[in-house]
C-alpha atoms as a PDB file:
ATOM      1  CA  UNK A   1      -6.066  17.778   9.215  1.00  0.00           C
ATOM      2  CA  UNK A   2      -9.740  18.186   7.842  1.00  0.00           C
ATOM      3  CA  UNK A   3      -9.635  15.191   5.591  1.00  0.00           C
ATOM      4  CA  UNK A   4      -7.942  13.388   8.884  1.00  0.00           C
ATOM      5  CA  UNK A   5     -10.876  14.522  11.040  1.00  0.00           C
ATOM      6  CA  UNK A   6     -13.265  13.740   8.475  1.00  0.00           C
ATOM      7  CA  UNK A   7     -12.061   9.886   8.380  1.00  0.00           C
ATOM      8  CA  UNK A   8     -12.401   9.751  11.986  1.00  0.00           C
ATOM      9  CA  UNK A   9     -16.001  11.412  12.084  1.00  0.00           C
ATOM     10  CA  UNK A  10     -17.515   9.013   9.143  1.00  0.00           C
ATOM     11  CA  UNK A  11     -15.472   6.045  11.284  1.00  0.00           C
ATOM     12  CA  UNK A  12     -17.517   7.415  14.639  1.00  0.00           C
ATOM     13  CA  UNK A  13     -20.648   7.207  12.704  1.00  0.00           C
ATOM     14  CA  UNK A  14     -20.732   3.961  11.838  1.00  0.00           C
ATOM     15  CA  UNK A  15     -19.522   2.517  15.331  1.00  0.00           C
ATOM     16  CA  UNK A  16     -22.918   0.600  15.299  1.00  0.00           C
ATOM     17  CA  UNK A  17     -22.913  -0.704  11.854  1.00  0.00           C
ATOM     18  CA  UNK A  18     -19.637  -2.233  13.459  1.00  0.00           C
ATOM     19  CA  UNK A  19     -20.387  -3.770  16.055  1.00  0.00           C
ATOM     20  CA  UNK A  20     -22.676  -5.911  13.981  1.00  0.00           C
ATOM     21  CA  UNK A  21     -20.757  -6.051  11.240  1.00  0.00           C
ATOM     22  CA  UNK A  22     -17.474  -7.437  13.768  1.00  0.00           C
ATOM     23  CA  UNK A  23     -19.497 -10.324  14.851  1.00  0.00           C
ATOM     24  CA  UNK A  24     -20.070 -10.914  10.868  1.00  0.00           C
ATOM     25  CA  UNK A  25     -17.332 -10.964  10.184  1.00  0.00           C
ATOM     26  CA  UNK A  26     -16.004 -13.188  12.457  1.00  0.00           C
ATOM     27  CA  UNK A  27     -18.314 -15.926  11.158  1.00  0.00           C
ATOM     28  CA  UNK A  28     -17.261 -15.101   7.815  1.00  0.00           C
ATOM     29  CA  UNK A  29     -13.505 -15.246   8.574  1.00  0.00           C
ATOM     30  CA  UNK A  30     -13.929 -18.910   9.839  1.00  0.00           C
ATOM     31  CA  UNK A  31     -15.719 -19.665   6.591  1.00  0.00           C
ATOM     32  CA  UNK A  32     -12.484 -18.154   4.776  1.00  0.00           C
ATOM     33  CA  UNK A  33     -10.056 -20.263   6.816  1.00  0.00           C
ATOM     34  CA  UNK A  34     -11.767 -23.271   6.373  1.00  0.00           C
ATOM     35  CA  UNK A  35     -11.848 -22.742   2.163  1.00  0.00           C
ATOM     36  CA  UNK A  36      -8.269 -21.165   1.546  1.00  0.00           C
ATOM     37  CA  UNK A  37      -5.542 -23.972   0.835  1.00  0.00           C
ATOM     38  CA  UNK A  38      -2.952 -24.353   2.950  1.00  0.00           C
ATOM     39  CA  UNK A  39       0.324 -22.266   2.645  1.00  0.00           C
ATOM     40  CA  UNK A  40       2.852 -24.916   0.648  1.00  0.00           C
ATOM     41  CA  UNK A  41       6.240 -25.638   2.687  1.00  0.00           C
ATOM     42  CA  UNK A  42       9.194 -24.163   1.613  1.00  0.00           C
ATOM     43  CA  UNK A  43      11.143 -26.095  -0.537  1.00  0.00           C
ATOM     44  CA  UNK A  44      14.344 -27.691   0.932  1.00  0.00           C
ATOM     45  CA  UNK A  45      17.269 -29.505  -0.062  1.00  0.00           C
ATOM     46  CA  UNK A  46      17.449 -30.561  -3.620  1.00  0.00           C
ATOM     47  CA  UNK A  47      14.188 -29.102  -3.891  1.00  0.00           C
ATOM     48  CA  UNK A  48      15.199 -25.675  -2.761  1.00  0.00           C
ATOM     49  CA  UNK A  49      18.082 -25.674  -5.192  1.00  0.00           C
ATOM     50  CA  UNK A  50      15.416 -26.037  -8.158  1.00  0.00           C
ATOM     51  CA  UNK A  51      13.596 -23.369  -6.651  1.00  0.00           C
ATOM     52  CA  UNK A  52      16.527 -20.835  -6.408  1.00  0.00           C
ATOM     53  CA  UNK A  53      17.457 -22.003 -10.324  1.00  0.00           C
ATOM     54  CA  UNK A  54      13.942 -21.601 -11.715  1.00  0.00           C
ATOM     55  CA  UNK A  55      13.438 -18.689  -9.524  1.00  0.00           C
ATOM     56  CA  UNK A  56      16.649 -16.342  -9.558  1.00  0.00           C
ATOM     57  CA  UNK A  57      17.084 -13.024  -7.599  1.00  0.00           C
ATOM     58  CA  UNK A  58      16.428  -9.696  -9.275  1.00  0.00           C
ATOM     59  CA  UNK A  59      19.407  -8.603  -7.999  1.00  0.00           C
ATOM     60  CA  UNK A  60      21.945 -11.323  -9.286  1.00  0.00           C
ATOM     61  CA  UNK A  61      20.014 -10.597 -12.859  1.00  0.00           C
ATOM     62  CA  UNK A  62      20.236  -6.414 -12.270  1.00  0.00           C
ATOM     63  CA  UNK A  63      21.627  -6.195 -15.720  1.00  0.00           C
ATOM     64  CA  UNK A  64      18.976  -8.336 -17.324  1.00  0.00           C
ATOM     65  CA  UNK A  65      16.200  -6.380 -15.667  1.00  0.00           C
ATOM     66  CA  UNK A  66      17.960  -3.192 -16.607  1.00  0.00           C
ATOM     67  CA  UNK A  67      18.102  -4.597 -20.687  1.00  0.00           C
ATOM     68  CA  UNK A  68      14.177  -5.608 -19.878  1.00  0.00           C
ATOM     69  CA  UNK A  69      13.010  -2.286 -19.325  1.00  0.00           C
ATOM     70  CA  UNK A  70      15.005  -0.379 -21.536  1.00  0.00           C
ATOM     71  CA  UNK A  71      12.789   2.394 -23.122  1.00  0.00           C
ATOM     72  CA  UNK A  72      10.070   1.670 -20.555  1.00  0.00           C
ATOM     73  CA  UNK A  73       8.701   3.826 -17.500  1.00  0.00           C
ATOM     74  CA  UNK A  74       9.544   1.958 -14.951  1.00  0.00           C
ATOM     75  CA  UNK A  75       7.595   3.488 -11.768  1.00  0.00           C
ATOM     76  CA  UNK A  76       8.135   2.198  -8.146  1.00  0.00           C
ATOM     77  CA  UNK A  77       5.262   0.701  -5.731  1.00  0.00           C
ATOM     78  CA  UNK A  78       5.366   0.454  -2.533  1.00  0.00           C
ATOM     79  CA  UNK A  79       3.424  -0.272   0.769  1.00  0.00           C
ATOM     80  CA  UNK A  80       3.832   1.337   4.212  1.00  0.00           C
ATOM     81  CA  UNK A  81       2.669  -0.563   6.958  1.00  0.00           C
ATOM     82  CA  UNK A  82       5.639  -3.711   6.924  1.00  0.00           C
ATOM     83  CA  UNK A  83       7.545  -2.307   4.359  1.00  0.00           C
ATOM     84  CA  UNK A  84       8.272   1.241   4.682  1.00  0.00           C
ATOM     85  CA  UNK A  85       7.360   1.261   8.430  1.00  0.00           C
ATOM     86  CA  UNK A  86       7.506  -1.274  11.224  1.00  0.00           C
ATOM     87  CA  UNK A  87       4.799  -3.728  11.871  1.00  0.00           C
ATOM     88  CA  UNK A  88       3.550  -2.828  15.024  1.00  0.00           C
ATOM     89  CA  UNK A  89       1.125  -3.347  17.497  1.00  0.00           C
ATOM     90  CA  UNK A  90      -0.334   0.193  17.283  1.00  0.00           C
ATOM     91  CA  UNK A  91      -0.379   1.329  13.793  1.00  0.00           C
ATOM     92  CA  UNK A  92      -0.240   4.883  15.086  1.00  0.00           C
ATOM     93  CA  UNK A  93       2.967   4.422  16.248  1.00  0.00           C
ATOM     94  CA  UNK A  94       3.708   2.869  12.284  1.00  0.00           C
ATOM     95  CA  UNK A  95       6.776   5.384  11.783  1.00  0.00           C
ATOM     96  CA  UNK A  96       9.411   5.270   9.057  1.00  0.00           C
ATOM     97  CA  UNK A  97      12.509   5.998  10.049  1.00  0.00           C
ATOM     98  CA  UNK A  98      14.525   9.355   8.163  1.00  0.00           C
ATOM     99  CA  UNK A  99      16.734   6.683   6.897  1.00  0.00           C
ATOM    100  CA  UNK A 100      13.897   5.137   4.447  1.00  0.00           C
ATOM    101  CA  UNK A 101      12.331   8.285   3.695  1.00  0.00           C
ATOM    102  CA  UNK A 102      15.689   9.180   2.321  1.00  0.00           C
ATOM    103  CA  UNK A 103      15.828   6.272   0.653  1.00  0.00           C
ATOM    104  CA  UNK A 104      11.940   6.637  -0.890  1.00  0.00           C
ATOM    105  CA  UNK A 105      12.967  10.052  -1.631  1.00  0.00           C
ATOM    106  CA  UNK A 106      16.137   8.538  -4.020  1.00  0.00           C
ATOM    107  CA  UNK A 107      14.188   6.734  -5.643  1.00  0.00           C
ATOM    108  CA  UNK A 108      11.698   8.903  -6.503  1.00  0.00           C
ATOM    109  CA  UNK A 109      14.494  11.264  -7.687  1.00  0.00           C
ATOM    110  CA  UNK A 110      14.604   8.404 -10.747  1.00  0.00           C
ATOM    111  CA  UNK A 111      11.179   6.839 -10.665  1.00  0.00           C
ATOM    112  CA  UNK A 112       7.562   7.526 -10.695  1.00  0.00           C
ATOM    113  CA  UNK A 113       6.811   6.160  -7.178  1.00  0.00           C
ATOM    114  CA  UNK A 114       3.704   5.588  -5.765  1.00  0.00           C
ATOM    115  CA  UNK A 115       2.808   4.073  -1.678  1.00  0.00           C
ATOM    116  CA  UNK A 116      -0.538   2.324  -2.003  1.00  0.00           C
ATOM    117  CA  UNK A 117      -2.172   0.934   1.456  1.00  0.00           C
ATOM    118  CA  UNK A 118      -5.218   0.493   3.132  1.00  0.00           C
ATOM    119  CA  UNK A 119      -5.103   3.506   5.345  1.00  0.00           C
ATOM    120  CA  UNK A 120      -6.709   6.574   4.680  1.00  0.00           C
ATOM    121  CA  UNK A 121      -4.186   8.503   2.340  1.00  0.00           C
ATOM    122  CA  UNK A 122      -4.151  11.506   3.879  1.00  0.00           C
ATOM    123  CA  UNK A 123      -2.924   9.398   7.291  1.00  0.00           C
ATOM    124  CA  UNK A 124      -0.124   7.758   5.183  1.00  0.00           C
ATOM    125  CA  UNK A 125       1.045  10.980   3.627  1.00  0.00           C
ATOM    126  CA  UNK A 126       1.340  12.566   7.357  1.00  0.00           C
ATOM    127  CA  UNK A 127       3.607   9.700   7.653  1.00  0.00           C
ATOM    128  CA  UNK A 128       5.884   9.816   4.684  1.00  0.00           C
ATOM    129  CA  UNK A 129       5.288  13.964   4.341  1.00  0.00           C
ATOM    130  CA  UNK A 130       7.231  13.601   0.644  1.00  0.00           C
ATOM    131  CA  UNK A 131       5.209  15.546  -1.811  1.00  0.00           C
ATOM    132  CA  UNK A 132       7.030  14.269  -4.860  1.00  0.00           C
ATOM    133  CA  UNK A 133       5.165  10.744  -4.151  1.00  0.00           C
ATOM    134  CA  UNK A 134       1.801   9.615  -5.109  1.00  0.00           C
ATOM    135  CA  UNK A 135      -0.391   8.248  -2.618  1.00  0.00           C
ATOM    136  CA  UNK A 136      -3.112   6.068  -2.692  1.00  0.00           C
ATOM    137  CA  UNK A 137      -5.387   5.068   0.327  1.00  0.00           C
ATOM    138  CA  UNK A 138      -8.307   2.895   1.372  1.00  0.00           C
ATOM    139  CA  UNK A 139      -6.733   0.204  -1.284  1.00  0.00           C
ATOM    140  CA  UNK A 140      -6.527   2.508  -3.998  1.00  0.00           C
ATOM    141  CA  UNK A 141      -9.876   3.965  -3.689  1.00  0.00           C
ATOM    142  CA  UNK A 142      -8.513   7.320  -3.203  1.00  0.00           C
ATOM    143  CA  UNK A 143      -5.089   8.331  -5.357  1.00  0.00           C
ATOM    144  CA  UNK A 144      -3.829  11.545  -5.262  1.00  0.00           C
ATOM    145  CA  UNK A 145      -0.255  13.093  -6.996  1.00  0.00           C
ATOM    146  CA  UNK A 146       2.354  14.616  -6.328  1.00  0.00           C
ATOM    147  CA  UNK A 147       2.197  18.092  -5.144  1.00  0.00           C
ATOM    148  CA  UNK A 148       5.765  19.000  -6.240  1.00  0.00           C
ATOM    149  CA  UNK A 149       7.095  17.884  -9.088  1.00  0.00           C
ATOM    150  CA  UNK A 150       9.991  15.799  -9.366  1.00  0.00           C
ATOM    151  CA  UNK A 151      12.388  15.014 -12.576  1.00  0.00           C
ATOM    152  CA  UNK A 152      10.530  13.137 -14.347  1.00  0.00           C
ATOM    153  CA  UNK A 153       7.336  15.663 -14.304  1.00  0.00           C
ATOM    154  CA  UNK A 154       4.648  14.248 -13.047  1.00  0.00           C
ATOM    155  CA  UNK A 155       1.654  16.588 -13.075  1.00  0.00           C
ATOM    156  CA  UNK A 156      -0.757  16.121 -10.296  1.00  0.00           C
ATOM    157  CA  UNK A 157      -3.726  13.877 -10.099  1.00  0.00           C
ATOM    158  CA  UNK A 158      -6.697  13.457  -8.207  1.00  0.00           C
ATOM    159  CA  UNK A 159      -8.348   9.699  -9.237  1.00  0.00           C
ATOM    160  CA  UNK A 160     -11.165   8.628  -6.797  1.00  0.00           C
ATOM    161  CA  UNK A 161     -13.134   6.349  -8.477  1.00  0.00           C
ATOM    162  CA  UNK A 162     -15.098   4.835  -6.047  1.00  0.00           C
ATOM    163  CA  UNK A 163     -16.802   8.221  -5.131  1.00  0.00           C
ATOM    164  CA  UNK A 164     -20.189   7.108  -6.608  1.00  0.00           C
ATOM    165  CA  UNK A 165     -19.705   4.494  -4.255  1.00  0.00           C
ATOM    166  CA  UNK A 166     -19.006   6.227  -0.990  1.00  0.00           C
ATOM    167  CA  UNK A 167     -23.309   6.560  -0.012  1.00  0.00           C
ATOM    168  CA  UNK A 168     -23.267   2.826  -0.305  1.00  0.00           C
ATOM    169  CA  UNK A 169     -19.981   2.368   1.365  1.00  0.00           C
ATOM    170  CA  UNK A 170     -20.842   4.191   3.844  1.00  0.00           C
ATOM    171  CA  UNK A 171     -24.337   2.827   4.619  1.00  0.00           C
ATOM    172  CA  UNK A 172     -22.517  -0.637   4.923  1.00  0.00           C
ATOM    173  CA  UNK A 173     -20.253   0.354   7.140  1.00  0.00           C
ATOM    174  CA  UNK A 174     -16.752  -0.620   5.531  1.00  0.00           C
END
C-alpha cells in the first residue's frame, strides 16, 4: 500500500513533465513508425509447411527439450498484462483469473518463476498475491523475491539497479 501510494505520488508529480513530454513523444512515435520495417506476412501454403518443418512446436519435441535441459535450472518467465491477465481496456481491471494463478502456482511448485512487466511491481504482485514468485516491475528495474520459499529454495532478493538512476529518472519524467 505505501510503495502503491508512493508510485502514484512520484506519477502526480511529474503530471507537467508529461504533458510535454506526451506531445514528444508523439512526434517521436511517428519518427519510429516511419523507420521500423514492416511486419513480414505469414507464410502460407508450401511456404508455411517449411516454416512449421524448420520451426517445430515445443510441445511435439517435449522430450527433446526435456533431454536439452537435463542437469540445468530451468526457471519460468512470464508477463502479466496479455499473458497471465486479459488485455483490456483499463489495465486496472487486468485480473487473472484463480484458474491461472493455480496454474502459475504449479509451476512454481517445479520451477524458479519469475513475472517481469512494465508496471510497478508492487501493483503486479497485488495482482498475482503468490509470494513464492519473483517479481520484477518498471521493466526489470525493480526485482524483488520470493517471500516464502518454495521447493526449490529460493532465498529472497532485493535487485534494483537502476536506483542511482531514479533522481534522473525522475527529473525526466519517465
Amino acid at each position: 500500500p505505501r510503495r502503491a501510494r508512493d508510485c502514484r505520488k512520484a506519477s502526480l508529480g511529474r503530471m507537467d513533465l508529461a504533458t510535454s513530454a506526451v506531445v514528444m513523444a508523439g512526434s517521436l512515435l511517428d519518427s519510429m513508425k516511419a523507420s521500423s520495417p514492416r511486419h513480414a506476412m505469414s507464410p502460407t501454403g508450401a511456404d508455411q509447411e517449411e516454416w512449421i518443418e524448420n520451426h517445430p512446436s515445443a510441445l511435439e519435441w517435449f522430450e527433446g527439450v526435456l533431454a536439452a535441459a537435463e542437469g540445468k535450472q530451468i526457471v519460468m518467465f512470464l508477463d502479466y498484462d496479455g499473458t497471465l491477465s486479459p488485455i483490456v481496456e483499463d489495465p486496472d481491471r487486468a485480473v487473472m483469473t484463480e484458474e491461472m494463478r493455480e496454474a502459475v502456482r504449479g509451476v512454481a511448485q517445479h520451477f524458479p518463476t519469475a513475472i517481469v512487466s512494465g508496471r510497478c511491481r508492487d501493483k503486479v504482485f497485488n495482482f498475482v498475491k503468490l509470494e513464492e514468485l519473483y517479481y520484477a516491475g518498471s521493466h526489470g528495474m525493480d526485482i524483488k523475491g520470493p517471500t516464502k520459499v518454495s521447493n526449490h529454495k529460493a532465498d529472497e532478493v532485493l535487485c534494483q539497479p537502476a536506483t542511482k538512476f531514479l533522481p534522473v529518472i525522475q527529473k525526466v519524467g519517465v
